[in-house]
Protein backbone atom coordinates (compact mmCIF):
# COMPACT_ATOMS: atom_id res chain seq x y z
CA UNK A 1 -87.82 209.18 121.61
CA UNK A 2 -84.61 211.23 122.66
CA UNK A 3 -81.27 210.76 122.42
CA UNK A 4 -79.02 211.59 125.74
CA UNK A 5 -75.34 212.21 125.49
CA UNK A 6 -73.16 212.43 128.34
CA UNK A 7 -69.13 212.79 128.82
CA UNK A 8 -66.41 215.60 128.67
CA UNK A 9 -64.97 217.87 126.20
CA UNK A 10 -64.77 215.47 123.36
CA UNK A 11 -68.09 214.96 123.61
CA UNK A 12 -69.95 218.79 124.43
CA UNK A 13 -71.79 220.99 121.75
CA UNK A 14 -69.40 224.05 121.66
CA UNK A 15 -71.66 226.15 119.57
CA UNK A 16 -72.16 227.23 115.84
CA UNK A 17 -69.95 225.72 113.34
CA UNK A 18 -69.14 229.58 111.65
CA UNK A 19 -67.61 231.01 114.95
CA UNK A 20 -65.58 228.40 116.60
CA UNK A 21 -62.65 225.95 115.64
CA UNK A 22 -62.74 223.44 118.07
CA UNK A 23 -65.53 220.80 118.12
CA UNK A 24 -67.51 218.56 119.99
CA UNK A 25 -68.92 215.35 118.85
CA UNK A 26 -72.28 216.43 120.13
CA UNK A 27 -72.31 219.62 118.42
CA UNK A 28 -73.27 217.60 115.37
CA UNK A 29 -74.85 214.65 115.98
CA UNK A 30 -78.76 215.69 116.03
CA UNK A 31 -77.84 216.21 111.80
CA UNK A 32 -77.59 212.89 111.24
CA UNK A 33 -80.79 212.39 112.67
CA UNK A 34 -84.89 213.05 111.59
CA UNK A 35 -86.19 215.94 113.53
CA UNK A 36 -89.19 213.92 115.75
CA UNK A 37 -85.72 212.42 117.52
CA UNK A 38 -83.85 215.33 119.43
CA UNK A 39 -79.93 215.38 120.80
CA UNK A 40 -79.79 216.26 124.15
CA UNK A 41 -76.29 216.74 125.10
CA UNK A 42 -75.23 217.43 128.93
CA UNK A 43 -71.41 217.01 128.37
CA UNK A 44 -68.96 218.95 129.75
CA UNK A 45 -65.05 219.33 129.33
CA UNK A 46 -63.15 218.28 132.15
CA UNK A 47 -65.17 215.46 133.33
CA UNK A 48 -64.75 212.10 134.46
CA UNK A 49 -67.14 208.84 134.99
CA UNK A 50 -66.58 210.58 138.53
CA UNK A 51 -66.61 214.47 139.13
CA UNK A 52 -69.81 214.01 136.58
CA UNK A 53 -71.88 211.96 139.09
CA UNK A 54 -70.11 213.82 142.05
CA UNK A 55 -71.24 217.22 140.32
CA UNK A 56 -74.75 216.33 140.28
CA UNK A 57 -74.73 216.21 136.32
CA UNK A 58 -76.13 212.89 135.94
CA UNK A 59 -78.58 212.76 139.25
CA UNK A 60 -79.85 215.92 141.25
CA UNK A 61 -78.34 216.66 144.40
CA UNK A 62 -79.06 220.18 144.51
CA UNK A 63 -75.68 221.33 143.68
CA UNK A 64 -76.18 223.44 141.05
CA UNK A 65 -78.34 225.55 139.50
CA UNK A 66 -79.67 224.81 135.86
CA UNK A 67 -77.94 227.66 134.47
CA UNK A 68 -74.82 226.14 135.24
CA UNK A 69 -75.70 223.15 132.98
CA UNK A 70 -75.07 222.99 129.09
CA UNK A 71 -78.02 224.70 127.84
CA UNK A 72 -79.97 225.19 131.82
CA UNK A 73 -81.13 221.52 130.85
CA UNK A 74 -80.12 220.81 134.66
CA UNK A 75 -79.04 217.09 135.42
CA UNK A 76 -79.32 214.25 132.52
CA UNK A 77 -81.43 211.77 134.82
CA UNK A 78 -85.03 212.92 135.47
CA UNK A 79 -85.20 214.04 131.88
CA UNK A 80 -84.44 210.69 130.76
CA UNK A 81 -87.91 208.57 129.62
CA UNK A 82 -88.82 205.02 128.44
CA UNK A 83 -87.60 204.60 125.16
CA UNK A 84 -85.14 206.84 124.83
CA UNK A 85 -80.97 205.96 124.00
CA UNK A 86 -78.47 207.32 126.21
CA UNK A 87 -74.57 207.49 124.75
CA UNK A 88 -71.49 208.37 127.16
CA UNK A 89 -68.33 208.49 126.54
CA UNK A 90 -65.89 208.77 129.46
CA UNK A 91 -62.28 208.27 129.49
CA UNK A 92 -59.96 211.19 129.13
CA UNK A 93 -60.10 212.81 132.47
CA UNK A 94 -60.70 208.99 134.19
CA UNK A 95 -57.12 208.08 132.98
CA UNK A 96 -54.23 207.11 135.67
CA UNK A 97 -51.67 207.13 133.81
CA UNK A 98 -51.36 210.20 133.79
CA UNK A 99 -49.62 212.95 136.34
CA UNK A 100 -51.67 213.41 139.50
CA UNK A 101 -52.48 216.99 138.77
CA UNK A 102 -56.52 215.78 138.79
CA UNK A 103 -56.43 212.91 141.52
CA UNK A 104 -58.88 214.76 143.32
CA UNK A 105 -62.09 215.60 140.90
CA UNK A 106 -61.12 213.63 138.06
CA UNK A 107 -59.11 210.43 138.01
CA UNK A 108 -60.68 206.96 138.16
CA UNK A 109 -58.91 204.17 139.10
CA UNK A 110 -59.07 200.64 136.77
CA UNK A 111 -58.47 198.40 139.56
CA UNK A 112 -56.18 195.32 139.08
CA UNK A 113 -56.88 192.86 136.62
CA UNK A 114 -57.41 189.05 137.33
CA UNK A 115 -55.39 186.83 135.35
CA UNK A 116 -57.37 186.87 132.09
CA UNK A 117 -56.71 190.79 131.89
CA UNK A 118 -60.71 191.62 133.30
CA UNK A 119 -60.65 194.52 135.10
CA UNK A 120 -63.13 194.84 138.39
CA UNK A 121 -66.34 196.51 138.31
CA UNK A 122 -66.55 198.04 141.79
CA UNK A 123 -70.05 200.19 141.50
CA UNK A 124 -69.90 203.30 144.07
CA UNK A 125 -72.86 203.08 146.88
CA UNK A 126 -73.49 206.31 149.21
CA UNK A 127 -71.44 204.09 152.21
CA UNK A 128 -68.50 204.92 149.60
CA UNK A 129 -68.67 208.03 150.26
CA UNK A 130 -65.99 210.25 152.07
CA UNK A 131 -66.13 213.85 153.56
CA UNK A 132 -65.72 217.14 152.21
CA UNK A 133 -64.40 218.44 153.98
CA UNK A 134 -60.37 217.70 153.29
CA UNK A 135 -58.33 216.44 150.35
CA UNK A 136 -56.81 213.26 150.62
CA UNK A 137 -53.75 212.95 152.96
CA UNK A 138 -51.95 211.54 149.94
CA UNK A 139 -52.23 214.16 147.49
CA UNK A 140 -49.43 216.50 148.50
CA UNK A 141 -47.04 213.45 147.86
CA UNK A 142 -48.09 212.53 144.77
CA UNK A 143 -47.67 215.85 143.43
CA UNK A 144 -43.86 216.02 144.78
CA UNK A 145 -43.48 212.72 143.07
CA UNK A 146 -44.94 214.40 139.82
CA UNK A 147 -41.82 216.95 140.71
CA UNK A 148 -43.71 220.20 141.68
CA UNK A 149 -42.90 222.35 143.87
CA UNK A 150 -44.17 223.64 147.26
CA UNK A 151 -45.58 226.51 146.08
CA UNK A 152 -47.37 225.10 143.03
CA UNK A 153 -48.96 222.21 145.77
CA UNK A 154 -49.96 224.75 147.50
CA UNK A 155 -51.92 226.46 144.48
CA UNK A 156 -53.18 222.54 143.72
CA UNK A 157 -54.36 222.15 146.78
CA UNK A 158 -56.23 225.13 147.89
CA UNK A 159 -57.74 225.07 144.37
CA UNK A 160 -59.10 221.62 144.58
CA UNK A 161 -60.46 222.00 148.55
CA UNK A 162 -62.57 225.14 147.33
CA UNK A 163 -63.51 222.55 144.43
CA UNK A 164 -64.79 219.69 146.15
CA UNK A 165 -66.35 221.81 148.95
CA UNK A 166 -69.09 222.61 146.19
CA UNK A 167 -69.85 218.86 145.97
CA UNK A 168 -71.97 219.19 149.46
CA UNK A 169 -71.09 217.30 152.49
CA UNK A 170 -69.52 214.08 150.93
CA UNK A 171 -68.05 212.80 147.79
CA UNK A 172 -66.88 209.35 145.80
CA UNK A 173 -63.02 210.30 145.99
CA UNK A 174 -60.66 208.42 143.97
CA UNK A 175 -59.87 205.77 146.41
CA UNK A 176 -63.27 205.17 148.11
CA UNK A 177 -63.55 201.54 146.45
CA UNK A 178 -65.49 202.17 143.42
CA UNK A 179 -63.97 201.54 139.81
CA UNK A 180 -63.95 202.69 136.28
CA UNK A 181 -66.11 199.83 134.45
CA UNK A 182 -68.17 200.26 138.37
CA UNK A 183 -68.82 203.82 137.60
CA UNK A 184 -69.74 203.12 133.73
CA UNK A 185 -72.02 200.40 135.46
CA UNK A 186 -73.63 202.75 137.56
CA UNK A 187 -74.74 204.73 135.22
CA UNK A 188 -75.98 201.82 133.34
CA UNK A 189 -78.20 200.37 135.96
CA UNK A 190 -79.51 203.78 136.35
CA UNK A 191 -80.82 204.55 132.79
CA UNK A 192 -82.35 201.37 132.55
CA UNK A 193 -84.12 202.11 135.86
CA UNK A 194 -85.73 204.81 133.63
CA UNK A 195 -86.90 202.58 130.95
CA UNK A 196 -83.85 203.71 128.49
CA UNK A 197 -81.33 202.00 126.79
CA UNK A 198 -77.62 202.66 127.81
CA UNK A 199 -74.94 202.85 124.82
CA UNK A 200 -71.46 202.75 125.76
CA UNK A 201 -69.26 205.06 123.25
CA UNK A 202 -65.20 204.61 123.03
CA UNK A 203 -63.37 207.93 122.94
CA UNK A 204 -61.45 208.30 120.00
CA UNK A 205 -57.14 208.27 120.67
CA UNK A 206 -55.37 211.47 121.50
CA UNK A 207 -52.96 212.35 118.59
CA UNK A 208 -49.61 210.76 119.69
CA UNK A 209 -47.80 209.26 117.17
CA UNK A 210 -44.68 206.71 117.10
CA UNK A 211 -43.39 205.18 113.62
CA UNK A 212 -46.80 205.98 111.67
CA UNK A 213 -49.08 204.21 114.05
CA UNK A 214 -50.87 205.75 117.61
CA UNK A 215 -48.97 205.10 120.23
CA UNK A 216 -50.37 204.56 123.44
CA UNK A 217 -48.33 206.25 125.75
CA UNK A 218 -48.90 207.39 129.41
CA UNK A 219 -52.19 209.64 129.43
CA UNK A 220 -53.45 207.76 126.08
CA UNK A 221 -56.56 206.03 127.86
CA UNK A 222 -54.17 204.48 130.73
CA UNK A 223 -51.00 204.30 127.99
CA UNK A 224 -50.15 199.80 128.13
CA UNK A 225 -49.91 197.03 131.03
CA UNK A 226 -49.10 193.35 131.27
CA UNK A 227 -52.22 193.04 128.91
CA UNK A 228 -51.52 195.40 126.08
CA UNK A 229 -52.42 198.86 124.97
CA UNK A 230 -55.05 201.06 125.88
CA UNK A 231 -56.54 199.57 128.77
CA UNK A 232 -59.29 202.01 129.53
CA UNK A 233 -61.07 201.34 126.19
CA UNK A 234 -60.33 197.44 126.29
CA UNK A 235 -62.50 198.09 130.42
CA UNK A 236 -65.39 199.53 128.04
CA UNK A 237 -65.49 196.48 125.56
CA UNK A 238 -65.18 194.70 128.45
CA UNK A 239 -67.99 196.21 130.20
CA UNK A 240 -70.14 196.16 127.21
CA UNK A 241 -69.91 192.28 126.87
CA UNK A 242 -70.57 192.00 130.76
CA UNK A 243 -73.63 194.00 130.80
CA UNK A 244 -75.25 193.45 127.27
CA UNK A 245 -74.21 196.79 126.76
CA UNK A 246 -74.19 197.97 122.75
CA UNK A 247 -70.55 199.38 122.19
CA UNK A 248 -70.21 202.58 119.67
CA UNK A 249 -66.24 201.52 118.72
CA UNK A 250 -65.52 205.24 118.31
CA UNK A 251 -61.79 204.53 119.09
CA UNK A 252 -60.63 201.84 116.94
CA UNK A 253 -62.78 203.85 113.83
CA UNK A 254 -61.18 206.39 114.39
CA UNK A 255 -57.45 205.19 114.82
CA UNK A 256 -57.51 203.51 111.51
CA UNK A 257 -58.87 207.37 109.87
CA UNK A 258 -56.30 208.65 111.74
CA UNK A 259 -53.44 206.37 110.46
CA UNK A 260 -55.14 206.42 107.15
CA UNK A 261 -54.08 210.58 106.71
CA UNK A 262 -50.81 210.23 108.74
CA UNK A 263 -49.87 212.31 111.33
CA UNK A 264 -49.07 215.08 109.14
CA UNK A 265 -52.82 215.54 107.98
CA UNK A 266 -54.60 214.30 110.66
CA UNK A 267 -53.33 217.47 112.85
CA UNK A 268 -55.95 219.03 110.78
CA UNK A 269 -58.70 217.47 112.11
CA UNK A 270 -57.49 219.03 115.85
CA UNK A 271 -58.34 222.28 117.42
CA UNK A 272 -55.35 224.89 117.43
CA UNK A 273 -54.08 227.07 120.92
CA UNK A 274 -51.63 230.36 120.61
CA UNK A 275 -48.47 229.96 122.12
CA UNK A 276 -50.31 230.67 125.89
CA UNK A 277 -51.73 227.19 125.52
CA UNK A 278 -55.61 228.97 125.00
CA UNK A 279 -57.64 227.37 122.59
CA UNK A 280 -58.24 229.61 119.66
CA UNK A 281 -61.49 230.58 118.10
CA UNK A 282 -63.83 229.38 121.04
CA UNK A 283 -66.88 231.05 121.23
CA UNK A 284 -67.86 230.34 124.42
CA UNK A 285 -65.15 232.22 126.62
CA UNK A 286 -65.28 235.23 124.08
CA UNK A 287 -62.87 234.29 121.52
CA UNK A 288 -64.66 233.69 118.44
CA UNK A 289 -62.90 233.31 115.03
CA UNK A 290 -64.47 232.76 111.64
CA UNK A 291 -64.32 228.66 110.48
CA UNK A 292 -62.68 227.63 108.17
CA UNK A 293 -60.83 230.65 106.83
CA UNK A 294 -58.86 232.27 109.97
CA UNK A 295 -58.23 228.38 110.44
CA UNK A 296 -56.74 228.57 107.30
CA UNK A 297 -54.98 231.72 108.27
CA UNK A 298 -53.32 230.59 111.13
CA UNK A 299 -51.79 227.58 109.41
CA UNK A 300 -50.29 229.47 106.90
CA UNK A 301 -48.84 232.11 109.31
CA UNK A 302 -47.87 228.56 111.69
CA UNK A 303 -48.13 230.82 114.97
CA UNK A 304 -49.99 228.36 117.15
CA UNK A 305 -49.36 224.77 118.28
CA UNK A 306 -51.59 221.65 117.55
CA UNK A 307 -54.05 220.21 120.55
CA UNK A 308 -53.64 216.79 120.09
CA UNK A 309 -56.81 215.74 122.32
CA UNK A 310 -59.45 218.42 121.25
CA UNK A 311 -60.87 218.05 117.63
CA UNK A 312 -61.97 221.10 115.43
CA UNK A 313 -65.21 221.58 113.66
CA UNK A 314 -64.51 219.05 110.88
CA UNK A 315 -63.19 216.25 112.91
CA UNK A 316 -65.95 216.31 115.22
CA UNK A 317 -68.21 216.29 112.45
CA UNK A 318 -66.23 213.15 111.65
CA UNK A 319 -66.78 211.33 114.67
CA UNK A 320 -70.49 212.17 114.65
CA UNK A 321 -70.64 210.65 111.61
CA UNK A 322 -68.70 207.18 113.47
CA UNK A 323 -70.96 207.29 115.91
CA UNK A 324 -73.99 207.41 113.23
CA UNK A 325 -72.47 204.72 111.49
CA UNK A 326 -71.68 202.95 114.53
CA UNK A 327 -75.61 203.61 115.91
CA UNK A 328 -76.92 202.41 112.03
CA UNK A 329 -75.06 198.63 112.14
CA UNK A 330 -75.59 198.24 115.65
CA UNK A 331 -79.12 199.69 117.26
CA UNK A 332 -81.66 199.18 114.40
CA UNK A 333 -84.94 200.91 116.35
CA UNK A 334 -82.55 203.82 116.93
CA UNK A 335 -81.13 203.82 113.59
CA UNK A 336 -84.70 203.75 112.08
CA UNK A 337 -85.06 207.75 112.85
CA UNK A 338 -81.73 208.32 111.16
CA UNK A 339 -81.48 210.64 107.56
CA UNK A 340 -79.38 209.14 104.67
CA UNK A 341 -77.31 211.95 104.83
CA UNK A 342 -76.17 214.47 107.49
CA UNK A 343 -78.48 217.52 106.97
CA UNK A 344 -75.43 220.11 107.19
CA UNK A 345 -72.35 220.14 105.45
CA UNK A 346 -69.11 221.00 106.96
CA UNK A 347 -66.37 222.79 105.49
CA UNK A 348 -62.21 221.33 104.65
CA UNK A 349 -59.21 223.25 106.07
CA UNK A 350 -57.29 224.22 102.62
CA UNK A 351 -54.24 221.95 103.32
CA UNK A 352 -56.17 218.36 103.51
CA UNK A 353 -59.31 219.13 100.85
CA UNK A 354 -57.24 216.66 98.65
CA UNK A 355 -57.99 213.98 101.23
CA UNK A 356 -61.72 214.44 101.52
CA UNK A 357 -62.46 211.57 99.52
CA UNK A 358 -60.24 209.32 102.23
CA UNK A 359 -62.47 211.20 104.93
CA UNK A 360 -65.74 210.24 103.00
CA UNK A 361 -64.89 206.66 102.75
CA UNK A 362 -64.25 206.29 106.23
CA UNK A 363 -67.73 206.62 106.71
CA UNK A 364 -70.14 203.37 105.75
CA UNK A 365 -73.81 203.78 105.41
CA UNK A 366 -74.30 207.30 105.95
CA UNK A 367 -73.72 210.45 103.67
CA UNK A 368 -71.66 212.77 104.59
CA UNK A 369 -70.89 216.57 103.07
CA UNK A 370 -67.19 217.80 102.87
CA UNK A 371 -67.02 220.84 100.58
């Protein structure tokens, strides 16, 4: 048995827990489980439900090579085998509501609701499919409505025609048909093709705040419509209940730990950028820094800003834990392979360690180390 784990940069293994501040939730997960059951994780930042299937990193079409993958694993789907669980999370980069910047690669549309606030589930075929070889006549206006200028849609636009040029001869754009909950769906009906069992994981809220509570504003998994708040997640719930689909409630766990600290302390559980807007300590692109003590450091000093959407090493370590919890109410054969306690420990940034208890109790059935 093997666990597969798809999605974007909430979700991707970043690297070791000494070298880098920010976090993915996959970077930790395999510790909360027995050896016999390994974490594959193919996640990568920037994705969508979409540009991951349009890449090729769900289903081989001989885009790319393996060592462009996370770890050369190469595409999720022929490595997939009876048996095994796959988890993805998609839902930041899908989002509408925010500015059109990504309408080409990354944005997935909901669709409109019926009446009783379900939202369609339109599953992309190959007929779907449009060309290559041009952007959509539409994009250069939507990025004057967003308020650029000329020259910065010209930089958007000859950056995103080398982009999708890489996807081959066609691609699903954003308005070929096909929905959110249809692209969650495809990827469903795929991994059970393979014998597997799809799990559906909610991504936890971005860090906006209004009055205490997380607001769900524009950009905050599709911000509120005529049928409340956060309509992206409440299309996953939806989807889950459509499809007999288990549903890891990453987000609503998480919003309540979140509220729980306040906004003051939970901007410790975030990854930190310099005043550029680069993500400090990030091993990957070369800019490694030592967790949790230049962490420390740089909050002292207070020369950086706080990324609201990206988590650090101990709040990704918190959401793996979620998701464990999640995995040992709600998929018993899965949860079988699971350790009583997380086989690593992570360390506290100095300015919350007070609150680890709150932290520990946010966590059910599983043990977790804070030191």
């Amino acid at each position: 048995m093997q666990i597969h784990v798809l999605g974007d940069s909430i979700v991707t293994a970043y690297g070791s827990d000494e070298n880098n501040f920010i976090g993915g939730w996959g970077d930790h997960l395999d510790s909360f489980f027995k050896k016999e059951v390994p974490v594959l994780v193919y996640a990568e930042g920037g994705r969508s439900s979409r540009s991951f299937l349009n890449e090729g990193r769900f289903m081989n079409y001989g885009i790319f090579s393996k060592d462009e993958f996370p770890y050369g694993m190469g595409p999720a789907y022929d490595r997939i085998c009876p048996g095994d669980y796959v988890l993805m999370q998609f839902c930041h980069n899908d989002d509408e509501s925010k500015g059109y910047g990504t309408y080409v690669d990354r944005m997935t549309p909901l669709g409109k609701p019926d009446s009783h606030g379900i939202y369609p589930t339109v599953v992309p075929d190959e007929q779907m499919k449009v060309s290559t070889g041009q952007l959509p006549s539409e994009y250069a206006a939507l990025l004057r409505k967003n308020g650029m200028t000329e020259q910065e849609i010209a930089v958007y636009e000859r950056k995103y025609r080398e982009l999708i040029l890489q996807y081959g001869e066609k691609y699903w754009s954003y308005d070929c048909g096909a929905t959110y909950k249809g692209y969650l769906k495809f990827y469903i009906d795929k991994i059970r093709e393979r014998g597997a069992v799809p799990v559906l994981v909610t991504p936890p809220p971005r860090q906006y705040y209004k009055n205490g509570k997380i607001a769900a504003v524009a950009g905050q998994h599709g911000g509120e419509d005529a049928f409340g708040a956060f309509p992206y997640v409440r299309a996953i719930r939806q989807l889950g209940r459509q499809e007999n689909v288990v549903v890891l409630d990453l987000f609503q766990r998480s919003l309540e730990l979140l509220e729980q600290l306040g906004e003051m302390a939970a901007k410790s559980l975030q990854s930190i950028k310099d005043k550029e807007g680069v993500t400090i300590g990030e091993a990957r692109y070369g800019r490694p820094k030592k967790w949790v003590e230049d962490y420390d450091v740089y909050w002292e000093k207070g020369n950086f800003t706080v990324d609201n959407t990206h988590q650090n090493r101990l709040g990704s370590y918190l959401y793996a834990a979620m998701i464990a919890d999640c995995i040992s109410e709600q998929l018993p054969n899965l949860a079988q392979w699971q350790l009583p306690c997380a086989s690593k420990s992570m360390r506290c940034p100095a300015r919350i360690r007070t609150l680890i208890p709150v932290m520990e109790a946010a966590v059910h059935h599983i043990g977790i180390k804070i030191v």
